[in-house]
N, C-alpha and C. Protein backbone atom coordinates (compact mmCIF):
# COMPACT_ATOMS: atom_id res chain seq x y z
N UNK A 1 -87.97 57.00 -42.12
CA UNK A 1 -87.17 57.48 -41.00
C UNK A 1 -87.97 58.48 -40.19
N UNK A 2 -87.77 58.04 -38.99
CA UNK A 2 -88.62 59.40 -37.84
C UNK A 2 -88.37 60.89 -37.98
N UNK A 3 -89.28 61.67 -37.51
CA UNK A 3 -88.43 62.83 -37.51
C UNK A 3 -87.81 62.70 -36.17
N UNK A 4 -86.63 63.98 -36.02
CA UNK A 4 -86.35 64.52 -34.06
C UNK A 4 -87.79 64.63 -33.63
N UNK A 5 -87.81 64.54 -32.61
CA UNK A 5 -89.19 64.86 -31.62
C UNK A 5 -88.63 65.07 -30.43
N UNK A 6 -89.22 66.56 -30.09
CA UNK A 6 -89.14 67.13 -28.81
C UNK A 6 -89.63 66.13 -27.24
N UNK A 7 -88.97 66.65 -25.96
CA UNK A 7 -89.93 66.04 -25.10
C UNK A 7 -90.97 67.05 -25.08
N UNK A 8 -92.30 66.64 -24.58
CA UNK A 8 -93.48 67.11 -24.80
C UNK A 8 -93.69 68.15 -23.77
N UNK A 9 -93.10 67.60 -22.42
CA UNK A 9 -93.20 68.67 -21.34
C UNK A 9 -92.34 69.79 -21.38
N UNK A 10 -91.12 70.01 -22.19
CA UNK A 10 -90.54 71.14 -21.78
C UNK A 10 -91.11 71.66 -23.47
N UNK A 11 -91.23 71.10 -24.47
CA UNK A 11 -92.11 72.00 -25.46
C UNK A 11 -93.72 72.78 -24.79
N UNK A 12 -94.37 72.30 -23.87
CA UNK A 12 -95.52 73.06 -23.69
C UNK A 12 -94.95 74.02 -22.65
N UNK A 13 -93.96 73.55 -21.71
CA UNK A 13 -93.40 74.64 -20.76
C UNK A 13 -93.17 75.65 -21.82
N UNK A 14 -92.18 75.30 -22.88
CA UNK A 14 -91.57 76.46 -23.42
C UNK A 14 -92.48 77.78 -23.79
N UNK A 15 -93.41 77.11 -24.13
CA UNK A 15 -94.59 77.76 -25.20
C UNK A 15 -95.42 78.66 -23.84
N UNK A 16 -95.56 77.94 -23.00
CA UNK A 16 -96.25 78.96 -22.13
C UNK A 16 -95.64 79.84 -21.08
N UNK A 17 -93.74 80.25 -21.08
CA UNK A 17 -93.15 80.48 -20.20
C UNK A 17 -93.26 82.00 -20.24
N UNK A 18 -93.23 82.95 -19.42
CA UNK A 18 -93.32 84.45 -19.44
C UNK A 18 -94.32 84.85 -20.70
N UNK A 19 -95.41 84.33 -20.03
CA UNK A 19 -96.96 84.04 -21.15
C UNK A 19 -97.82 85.84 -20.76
N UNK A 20 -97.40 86.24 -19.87
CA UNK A 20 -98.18 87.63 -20.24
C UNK A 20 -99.34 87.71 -19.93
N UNK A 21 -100.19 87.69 -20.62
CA UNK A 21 -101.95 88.16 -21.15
C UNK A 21 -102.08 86.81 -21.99
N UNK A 22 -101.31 85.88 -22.07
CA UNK A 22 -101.57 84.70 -23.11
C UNK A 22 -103.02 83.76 -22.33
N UNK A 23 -103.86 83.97 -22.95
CA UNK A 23 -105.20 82.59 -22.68
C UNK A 23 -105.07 81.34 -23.23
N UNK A 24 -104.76 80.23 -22.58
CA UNK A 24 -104.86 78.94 -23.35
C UNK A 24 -105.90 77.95 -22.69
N UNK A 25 -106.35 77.31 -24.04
CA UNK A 25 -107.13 76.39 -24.04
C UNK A 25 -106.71 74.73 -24.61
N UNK A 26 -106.50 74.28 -23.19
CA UNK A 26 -106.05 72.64 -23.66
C UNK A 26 -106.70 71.96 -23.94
N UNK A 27 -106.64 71.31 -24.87
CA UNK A 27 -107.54 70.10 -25.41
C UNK A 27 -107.43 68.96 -24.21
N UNK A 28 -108.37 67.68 -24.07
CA UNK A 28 -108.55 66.57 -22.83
C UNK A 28 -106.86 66.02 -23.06
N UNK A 29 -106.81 65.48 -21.74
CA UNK A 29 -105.59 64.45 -22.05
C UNK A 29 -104.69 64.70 -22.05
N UNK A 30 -103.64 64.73 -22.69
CA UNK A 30 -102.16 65.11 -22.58
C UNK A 30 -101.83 66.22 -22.57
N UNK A 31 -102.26 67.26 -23.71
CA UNK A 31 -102.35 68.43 -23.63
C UNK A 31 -102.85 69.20 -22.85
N UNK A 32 -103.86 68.70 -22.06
CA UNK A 32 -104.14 69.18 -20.46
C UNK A 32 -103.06 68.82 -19.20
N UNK A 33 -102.92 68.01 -19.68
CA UNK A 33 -101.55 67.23 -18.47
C UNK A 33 -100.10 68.10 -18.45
N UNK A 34 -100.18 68.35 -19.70
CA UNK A 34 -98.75 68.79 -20.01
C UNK A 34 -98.73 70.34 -19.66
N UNK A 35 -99.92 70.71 -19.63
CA UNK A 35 -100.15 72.35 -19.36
C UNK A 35 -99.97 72.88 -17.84
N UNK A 36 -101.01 72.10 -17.58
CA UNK A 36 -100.98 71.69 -15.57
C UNK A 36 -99.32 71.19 -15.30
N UNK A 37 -98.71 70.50 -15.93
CA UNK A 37 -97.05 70.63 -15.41
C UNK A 37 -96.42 71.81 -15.79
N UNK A 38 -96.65 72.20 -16.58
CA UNK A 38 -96.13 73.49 -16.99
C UNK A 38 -96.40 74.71 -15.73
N UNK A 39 -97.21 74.21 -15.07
CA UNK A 39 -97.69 75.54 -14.11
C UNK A 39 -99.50 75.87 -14.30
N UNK A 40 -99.73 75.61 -13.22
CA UNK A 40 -101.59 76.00 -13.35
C UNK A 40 -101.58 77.48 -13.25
N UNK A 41 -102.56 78.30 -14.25
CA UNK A 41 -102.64 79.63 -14.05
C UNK A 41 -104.31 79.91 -14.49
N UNK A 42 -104.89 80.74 -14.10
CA UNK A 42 -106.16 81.43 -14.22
C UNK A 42 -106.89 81.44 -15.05
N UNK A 43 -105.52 81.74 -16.43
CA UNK A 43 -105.82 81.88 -17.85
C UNK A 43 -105.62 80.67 -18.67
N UNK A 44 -105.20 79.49 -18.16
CA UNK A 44 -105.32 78.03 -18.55
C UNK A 44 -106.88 77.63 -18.86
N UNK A 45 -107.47 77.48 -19.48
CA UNK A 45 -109.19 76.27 -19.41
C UNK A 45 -108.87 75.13 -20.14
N UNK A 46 -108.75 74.06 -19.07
CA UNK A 46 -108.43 72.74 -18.95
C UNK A 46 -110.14 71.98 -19.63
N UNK A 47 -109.75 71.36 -20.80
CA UNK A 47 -111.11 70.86 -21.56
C UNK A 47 -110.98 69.43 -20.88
N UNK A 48 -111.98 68.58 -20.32
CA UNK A 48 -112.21 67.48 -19.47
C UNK A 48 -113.26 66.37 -20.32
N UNK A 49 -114.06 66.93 -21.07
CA UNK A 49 -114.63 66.44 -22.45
C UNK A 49 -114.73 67.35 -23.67
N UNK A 50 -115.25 67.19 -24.26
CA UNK A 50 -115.75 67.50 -25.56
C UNK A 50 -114.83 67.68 -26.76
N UNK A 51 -114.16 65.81 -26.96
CA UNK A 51 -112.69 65.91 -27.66
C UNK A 51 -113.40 66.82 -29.36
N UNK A 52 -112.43 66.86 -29.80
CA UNK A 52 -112.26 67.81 -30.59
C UNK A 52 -112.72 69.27 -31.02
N UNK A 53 -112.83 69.95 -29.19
CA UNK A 53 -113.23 71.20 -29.57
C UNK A 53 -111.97 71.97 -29.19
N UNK A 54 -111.21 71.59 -28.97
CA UNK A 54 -109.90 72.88 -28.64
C UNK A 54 -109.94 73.77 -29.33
N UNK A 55 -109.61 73.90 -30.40
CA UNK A 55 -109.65 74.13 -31.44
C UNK A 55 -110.59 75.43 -32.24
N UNK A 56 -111.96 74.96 -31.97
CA UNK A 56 -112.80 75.85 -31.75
C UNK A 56 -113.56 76.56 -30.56
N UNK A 57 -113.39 76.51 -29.89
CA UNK A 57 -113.26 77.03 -28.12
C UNK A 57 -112.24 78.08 -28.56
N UNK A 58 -111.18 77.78 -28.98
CA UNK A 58 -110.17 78.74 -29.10
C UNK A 58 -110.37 80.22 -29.97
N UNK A 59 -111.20 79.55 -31.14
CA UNK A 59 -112.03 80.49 -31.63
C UNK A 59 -112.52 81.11 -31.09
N UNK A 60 -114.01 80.50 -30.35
CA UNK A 60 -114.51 81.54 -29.59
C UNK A 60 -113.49 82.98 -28.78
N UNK A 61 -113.12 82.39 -28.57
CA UNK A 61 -111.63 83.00 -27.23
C UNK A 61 -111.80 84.35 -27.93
N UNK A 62 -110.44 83.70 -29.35
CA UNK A 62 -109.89 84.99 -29.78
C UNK A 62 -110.85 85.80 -30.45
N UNK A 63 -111.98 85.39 -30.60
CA UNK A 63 -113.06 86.73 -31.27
C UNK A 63 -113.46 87.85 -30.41
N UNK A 64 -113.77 86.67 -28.93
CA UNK A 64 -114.48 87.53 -27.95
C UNK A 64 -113.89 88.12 -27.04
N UNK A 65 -112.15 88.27 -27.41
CA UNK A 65 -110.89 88.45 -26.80
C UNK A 65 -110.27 89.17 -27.76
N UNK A 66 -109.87 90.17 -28.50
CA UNK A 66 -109.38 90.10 -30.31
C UNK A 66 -107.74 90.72 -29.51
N UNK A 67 -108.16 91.83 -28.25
CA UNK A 67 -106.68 92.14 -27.67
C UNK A 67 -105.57 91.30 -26.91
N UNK A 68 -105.80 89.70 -26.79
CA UNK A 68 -104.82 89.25 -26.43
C UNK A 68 -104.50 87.79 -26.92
N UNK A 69 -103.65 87.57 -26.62
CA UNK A 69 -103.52 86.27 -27.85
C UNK A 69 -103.98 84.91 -27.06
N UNK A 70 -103.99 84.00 -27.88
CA UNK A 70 -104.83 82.77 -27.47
C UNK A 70 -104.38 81.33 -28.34
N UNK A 71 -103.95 80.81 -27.47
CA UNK A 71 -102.96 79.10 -27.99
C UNK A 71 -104.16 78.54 -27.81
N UNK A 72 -104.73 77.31 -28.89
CA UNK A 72 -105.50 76.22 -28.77
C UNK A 72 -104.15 74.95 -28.61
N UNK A 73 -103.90 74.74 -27.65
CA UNK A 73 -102.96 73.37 -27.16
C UNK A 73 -104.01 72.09 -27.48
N UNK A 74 -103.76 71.34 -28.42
CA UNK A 74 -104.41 70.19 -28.65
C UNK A 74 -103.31 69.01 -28.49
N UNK A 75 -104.05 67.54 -29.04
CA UNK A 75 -103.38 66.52 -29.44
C UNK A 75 -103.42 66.45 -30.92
N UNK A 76 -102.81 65.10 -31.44
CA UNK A 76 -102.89 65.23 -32.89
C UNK A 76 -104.58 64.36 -33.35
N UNK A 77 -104.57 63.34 -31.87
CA UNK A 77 -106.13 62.77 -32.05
C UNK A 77 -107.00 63.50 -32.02
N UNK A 78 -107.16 64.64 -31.25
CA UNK A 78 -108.19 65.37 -31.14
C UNK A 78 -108.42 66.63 -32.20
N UNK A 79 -106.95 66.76 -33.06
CA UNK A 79 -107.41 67.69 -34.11
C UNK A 79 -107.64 66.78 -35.28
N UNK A 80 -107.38 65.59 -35.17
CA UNK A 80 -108.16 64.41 -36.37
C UNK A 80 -109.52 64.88 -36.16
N UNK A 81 -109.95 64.28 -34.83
CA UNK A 81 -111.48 64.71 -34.72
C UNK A 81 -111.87 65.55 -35.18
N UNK A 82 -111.26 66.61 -35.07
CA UNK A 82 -111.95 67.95 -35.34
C UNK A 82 -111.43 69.17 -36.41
N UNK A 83 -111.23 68.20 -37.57
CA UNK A 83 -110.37 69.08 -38.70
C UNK A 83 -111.21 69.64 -39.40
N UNK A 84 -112.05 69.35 -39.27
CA UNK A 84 -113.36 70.22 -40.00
C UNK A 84 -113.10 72.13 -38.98
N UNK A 85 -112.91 71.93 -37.81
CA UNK A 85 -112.73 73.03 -37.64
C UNK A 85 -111.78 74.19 -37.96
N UNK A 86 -111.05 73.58 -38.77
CA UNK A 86 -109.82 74.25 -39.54
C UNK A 86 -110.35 75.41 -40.57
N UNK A 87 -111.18 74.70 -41.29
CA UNK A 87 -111.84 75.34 -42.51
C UNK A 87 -113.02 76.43 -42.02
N UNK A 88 -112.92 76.12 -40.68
CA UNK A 88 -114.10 77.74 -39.65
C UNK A 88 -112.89 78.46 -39.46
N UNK A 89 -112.20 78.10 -38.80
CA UNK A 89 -111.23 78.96 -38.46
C UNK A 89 -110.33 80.09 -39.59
N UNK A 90 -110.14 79.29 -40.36
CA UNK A 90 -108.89 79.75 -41.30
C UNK A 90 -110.31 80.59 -42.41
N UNK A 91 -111.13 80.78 -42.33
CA UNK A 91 -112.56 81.49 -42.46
C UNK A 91 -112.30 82.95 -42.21
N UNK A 92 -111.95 82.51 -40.54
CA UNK A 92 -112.51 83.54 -39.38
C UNK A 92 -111.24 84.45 -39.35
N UNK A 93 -110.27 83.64 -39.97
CA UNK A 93 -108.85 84.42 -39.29
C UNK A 93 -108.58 84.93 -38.80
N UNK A 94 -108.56 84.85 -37.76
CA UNK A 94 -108.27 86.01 -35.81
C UNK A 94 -107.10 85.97 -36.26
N UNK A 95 -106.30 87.46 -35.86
CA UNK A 95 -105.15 87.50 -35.99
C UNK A 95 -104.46 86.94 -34.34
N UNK A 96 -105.24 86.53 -33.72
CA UNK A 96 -104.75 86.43 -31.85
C UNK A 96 -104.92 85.12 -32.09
N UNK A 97 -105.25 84.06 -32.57
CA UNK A 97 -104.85 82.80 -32.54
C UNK A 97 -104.09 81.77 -33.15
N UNK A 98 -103.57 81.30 -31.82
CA UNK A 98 -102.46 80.06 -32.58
C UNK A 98 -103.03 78.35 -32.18
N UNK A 99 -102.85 77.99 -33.27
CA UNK A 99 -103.48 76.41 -32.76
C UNK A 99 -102.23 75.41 -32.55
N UNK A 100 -102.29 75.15 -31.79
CA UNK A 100 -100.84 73.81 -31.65
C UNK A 100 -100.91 72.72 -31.39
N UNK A 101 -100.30 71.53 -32.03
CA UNK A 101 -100.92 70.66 -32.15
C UNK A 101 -99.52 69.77 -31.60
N UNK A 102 -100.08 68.91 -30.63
CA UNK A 102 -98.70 67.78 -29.74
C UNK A 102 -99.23 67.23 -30.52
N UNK A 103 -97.74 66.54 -31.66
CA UNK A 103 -98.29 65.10 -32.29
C UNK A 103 -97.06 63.89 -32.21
N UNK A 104 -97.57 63.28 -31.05
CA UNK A 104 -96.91 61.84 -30.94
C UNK A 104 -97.00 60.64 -32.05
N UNK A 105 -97.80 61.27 -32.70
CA UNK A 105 -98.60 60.24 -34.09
C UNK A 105 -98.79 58.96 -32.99
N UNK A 106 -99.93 58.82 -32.22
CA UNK A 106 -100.47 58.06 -31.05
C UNK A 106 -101.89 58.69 -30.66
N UNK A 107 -102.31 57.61 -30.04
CA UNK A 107 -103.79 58.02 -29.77
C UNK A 107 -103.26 57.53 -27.89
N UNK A 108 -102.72 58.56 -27.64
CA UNK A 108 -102.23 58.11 -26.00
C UNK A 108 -103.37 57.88 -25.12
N UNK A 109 -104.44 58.42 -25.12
CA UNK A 109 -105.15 58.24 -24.19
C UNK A 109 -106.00 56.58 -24.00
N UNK A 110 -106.09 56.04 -25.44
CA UNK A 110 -106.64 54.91 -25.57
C UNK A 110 -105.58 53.47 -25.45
N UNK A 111 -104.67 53.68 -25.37
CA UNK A 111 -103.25 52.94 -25.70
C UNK A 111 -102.35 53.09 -26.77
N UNK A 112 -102.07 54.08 -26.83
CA UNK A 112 -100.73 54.23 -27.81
C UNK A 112 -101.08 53.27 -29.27
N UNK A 113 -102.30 53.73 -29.63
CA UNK A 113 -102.73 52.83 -31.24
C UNK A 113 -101.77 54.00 -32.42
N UNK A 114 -101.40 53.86 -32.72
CA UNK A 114 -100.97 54.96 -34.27
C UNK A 114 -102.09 55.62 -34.69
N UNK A 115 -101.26 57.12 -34.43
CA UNK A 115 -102.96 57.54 -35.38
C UNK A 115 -102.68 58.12 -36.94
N UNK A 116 -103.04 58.19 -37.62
CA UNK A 116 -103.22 58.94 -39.46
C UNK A 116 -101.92 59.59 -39.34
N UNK A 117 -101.48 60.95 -37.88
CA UNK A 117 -100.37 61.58 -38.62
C UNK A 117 -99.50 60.53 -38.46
N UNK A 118 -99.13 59.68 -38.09
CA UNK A 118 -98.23 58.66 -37.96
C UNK A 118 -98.15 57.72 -39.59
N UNK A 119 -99.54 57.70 -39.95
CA UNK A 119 -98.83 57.03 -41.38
C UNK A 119 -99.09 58.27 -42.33
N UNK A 120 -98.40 59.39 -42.01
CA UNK A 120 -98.40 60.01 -43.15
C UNK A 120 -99.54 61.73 -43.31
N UNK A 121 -100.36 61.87 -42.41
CA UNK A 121 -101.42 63.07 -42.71
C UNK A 121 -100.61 63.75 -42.15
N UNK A 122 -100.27 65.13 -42.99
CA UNK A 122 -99.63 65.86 -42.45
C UNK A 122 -100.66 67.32 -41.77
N UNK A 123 -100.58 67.37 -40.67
CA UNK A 123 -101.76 68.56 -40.14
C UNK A 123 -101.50 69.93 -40.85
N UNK A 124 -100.47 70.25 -40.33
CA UNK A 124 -99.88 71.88 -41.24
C UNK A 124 -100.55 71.57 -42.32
N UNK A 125 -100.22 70.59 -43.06
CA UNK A 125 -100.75 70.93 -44.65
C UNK A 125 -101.83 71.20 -44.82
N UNK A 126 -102.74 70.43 -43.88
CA UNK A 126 -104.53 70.11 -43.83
C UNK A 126 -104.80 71.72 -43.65
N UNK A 127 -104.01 72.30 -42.25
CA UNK A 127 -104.58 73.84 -41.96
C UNK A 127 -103.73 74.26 -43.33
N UNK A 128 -102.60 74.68 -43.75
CA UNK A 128 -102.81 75.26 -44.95
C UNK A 128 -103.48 75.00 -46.05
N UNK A 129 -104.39 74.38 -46.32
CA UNK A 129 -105.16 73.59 -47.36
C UNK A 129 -105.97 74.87 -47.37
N UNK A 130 -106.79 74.73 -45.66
CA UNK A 130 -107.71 75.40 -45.25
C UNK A 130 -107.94 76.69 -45.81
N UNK A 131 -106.72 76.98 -45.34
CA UNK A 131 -106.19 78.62 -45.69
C UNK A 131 -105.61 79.58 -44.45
N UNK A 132 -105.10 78.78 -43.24
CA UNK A 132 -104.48 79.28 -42.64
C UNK A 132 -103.31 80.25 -42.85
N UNK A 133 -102.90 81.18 -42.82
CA UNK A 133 -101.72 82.27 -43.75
C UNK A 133 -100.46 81.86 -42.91
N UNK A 134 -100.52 81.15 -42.06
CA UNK A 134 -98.93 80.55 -41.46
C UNK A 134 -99.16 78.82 -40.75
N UNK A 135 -98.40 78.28 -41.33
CA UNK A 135 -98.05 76.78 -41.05
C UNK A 135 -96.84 75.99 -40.76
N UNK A 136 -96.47 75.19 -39.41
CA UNK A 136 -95.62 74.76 -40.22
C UNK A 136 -95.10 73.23 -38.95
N UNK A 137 -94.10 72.86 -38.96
CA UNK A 137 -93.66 71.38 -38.38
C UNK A 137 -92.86 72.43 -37.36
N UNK A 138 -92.81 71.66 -36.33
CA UNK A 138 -91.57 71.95 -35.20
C UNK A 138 -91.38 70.72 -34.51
N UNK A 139 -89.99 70.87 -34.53
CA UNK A 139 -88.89 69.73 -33.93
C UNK A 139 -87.86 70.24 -33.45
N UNK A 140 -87.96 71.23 -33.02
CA UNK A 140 -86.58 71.64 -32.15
C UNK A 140 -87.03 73.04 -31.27
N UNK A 141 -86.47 73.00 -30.00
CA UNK A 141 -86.75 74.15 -28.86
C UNK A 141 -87.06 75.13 -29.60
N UNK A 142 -85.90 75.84 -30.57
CA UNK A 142 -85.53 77.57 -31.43
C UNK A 142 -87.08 77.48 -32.14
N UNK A 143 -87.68 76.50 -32.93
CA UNK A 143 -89.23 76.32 -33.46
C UNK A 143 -89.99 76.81 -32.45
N UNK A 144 -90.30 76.20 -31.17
CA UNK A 144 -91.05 76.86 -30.12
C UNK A 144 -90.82 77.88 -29.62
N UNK A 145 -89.07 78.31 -29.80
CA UNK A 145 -89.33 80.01 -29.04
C UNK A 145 -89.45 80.45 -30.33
N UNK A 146 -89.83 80.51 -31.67
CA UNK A 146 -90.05 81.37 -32.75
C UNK A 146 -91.73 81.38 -32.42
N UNK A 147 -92.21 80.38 -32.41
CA UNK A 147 -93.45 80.52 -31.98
C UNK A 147 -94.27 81.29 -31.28
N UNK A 148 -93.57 80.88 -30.06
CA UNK A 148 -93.69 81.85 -28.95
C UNK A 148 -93.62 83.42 -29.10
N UNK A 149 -92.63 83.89 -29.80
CA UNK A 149 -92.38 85.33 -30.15
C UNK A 149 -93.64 85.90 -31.49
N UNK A 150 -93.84 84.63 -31.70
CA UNK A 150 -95.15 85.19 -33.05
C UNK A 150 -96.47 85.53 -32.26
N UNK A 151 -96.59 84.19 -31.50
CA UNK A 151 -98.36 84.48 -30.76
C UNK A 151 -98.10 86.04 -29.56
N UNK A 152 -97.01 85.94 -28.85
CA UNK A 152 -96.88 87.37 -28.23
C UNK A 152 -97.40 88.37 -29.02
N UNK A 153 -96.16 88.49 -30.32
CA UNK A 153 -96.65 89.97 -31.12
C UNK A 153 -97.87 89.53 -31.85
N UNK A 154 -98.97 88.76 -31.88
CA UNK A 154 -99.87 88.40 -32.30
C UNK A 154 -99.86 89.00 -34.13
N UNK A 155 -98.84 88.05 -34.50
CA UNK A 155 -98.73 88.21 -35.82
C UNK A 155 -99.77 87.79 -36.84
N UNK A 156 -100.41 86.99 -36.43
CA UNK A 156 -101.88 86.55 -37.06
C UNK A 156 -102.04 84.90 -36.83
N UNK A 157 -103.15 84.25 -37.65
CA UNK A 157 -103.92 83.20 -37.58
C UNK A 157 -102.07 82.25 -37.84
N UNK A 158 -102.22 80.88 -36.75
CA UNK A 158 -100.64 80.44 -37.16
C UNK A 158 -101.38 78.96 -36.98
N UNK A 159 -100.60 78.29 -37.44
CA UNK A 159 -101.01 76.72 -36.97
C UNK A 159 -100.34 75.86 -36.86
N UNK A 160 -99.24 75.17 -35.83
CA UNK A 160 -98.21 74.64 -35.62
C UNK A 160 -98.45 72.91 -35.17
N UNK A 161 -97.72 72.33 -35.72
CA UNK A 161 -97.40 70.81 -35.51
C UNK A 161 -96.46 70.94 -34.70
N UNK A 162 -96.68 69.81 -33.43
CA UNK A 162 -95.33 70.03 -32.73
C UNK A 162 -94.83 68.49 -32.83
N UNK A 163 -93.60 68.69 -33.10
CA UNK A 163 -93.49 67.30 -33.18
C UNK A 163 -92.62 66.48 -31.68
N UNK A 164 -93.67 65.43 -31.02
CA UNK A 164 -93.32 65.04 -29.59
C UNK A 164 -92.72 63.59 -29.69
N UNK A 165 -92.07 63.11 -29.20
CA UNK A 165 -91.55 61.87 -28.76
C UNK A 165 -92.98 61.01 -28.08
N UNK A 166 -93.04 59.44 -28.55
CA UNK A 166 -94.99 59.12 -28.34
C UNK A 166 -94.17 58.45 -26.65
N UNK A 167 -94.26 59.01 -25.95
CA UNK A 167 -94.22 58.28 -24.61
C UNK A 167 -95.25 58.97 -23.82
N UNK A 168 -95.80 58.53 -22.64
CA UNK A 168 -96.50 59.42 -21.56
C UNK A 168 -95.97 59.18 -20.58
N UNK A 169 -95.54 60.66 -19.92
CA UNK A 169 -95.50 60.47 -18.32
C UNK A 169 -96.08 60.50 -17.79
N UNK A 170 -95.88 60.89 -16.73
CA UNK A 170 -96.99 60.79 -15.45
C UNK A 170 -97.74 61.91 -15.66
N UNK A 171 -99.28 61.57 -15.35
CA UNK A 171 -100.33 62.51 -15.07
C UNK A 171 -99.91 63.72 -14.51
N UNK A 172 -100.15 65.08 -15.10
CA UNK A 172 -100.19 66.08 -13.62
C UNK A 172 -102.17 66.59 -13.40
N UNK A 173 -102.65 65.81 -13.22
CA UNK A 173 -104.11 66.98 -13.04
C UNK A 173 -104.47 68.12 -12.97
N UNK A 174 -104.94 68.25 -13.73
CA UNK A 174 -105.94 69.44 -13.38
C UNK A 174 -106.98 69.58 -12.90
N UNK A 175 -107.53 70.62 -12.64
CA UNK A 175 -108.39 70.34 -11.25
C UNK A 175 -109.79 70.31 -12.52
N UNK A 176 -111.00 69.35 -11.62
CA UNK A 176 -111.58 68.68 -12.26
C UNK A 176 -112.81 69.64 -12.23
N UNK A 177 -113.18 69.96 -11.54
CA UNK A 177 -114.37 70.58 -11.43
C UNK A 177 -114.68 71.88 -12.22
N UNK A 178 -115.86 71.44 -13.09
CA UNK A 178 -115.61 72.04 -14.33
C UNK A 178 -116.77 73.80 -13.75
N UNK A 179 -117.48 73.84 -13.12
CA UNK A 179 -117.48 75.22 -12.62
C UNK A 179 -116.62 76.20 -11.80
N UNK A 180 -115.77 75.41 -11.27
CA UNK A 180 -114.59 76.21 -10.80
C UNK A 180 -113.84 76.82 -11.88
N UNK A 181 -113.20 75.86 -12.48
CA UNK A 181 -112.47 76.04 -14.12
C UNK A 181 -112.96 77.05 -14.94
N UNK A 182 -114.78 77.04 -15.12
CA UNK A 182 -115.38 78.38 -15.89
C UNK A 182 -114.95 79.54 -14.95
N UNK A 183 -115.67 79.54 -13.61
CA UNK A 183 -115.62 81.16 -12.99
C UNK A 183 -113.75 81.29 -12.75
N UNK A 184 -113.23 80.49 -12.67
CA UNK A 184 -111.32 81.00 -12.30
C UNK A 184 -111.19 81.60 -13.64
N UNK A 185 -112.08 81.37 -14.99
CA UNK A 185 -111.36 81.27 -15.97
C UNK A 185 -111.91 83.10 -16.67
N UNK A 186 -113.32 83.01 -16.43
CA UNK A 186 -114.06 84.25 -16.51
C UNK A 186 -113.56 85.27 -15.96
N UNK A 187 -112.96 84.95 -14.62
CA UNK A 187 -112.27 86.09 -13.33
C UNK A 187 -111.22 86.57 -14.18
N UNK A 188 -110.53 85.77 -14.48
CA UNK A 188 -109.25 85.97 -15.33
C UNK A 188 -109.40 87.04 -16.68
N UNK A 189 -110.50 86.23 -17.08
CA UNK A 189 -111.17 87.62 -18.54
C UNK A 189 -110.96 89.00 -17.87
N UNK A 190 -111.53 89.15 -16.87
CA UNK A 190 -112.20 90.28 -16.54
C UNK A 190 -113.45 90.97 -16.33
């Protein structure tokens, strides 16, 4: 039996709504799409290749950032790719980062193939394996505003499954040009 699954666009709205000082880093693809509908802001860096670095990009962030908090917005394909970066992270334990993971259990960008969490890999578990000190599934709005209220008070290293309904809507772009994206994004640092 399925779980509930959120729609995907008002879970990333939720997550980034009266965001503060919040820096996020979207992984390619949906999680970029879904961010850019949510509202384009300064402190957004929209990833255009290099699938499975959200994740660790985000790292970078919160080390070289430790005073404000920092969402790695991924897919569930792109933290397949890149689950090895779990075991750096949950290492490193920034208390300013949260990793979140849209999982349609789909590989949307290629055609909606099923991916692993769909038969069964559960991500939370993988990052708590790691040693992440907070994990867990979300399927309902109150999950995302608990969320939300954790990465604010930057309660420490968190790592969230979100669980999405596998449909795609429509594209929103982000703007493509990937030196604009660095210096809007640097300006924004400070």
């Amino acid at each position: 039996m399925d779980q509930v699954t959120l729609d995907r666009r008002a879970a990333v709205t939720a997550l980034v709504v009266e965001r503060k000082d919040l820096l996020v880093v979207a992984g390619l693809g949906s999680a970029a799409y879904d961010l850019m509908a949510a509202g384009d802001h300064d402190s957004n860096f929209y990833l255009w290749g290099g699938m499975g670095s959200a994740a660790m990009i985000g790292l970078g962030l919160a080390t070289a950032q430790p005073q404000r908090p920092v969402l790695a917005l991924t897919g569930d394909g792109e933290m397949l790719m890149g689950m090895g970066a779990l075991a750096t992270i949950a290492l490193r334990k920034p208390n300013n980062l949260t990793v979140a993971v849209l999982d349609n259990g789909h590989y949307g960008e290629t055609g909606m193939q099923e991916s692993h969490t769909r038969r069964g890999v559960a991500l939370d578990r993988v990052a708590q394996a790691c040693g992440f000190p907070w994990t867990g599934t979300i399927n309902d709005m109150d999950g995302i505003a608990a969320l939300r209220a954790r990465m604010a008070a930057q309660q420490g290293l968190a790592f969230a499954t979100i669980k999405i309904a596998a449909e795609n809507p429509p594209r929103v772009l982000p703007p493509r040009d990937g030196v604009f994206l660095k210096n809007r994004f640097r300006a924004a640092l400070g």
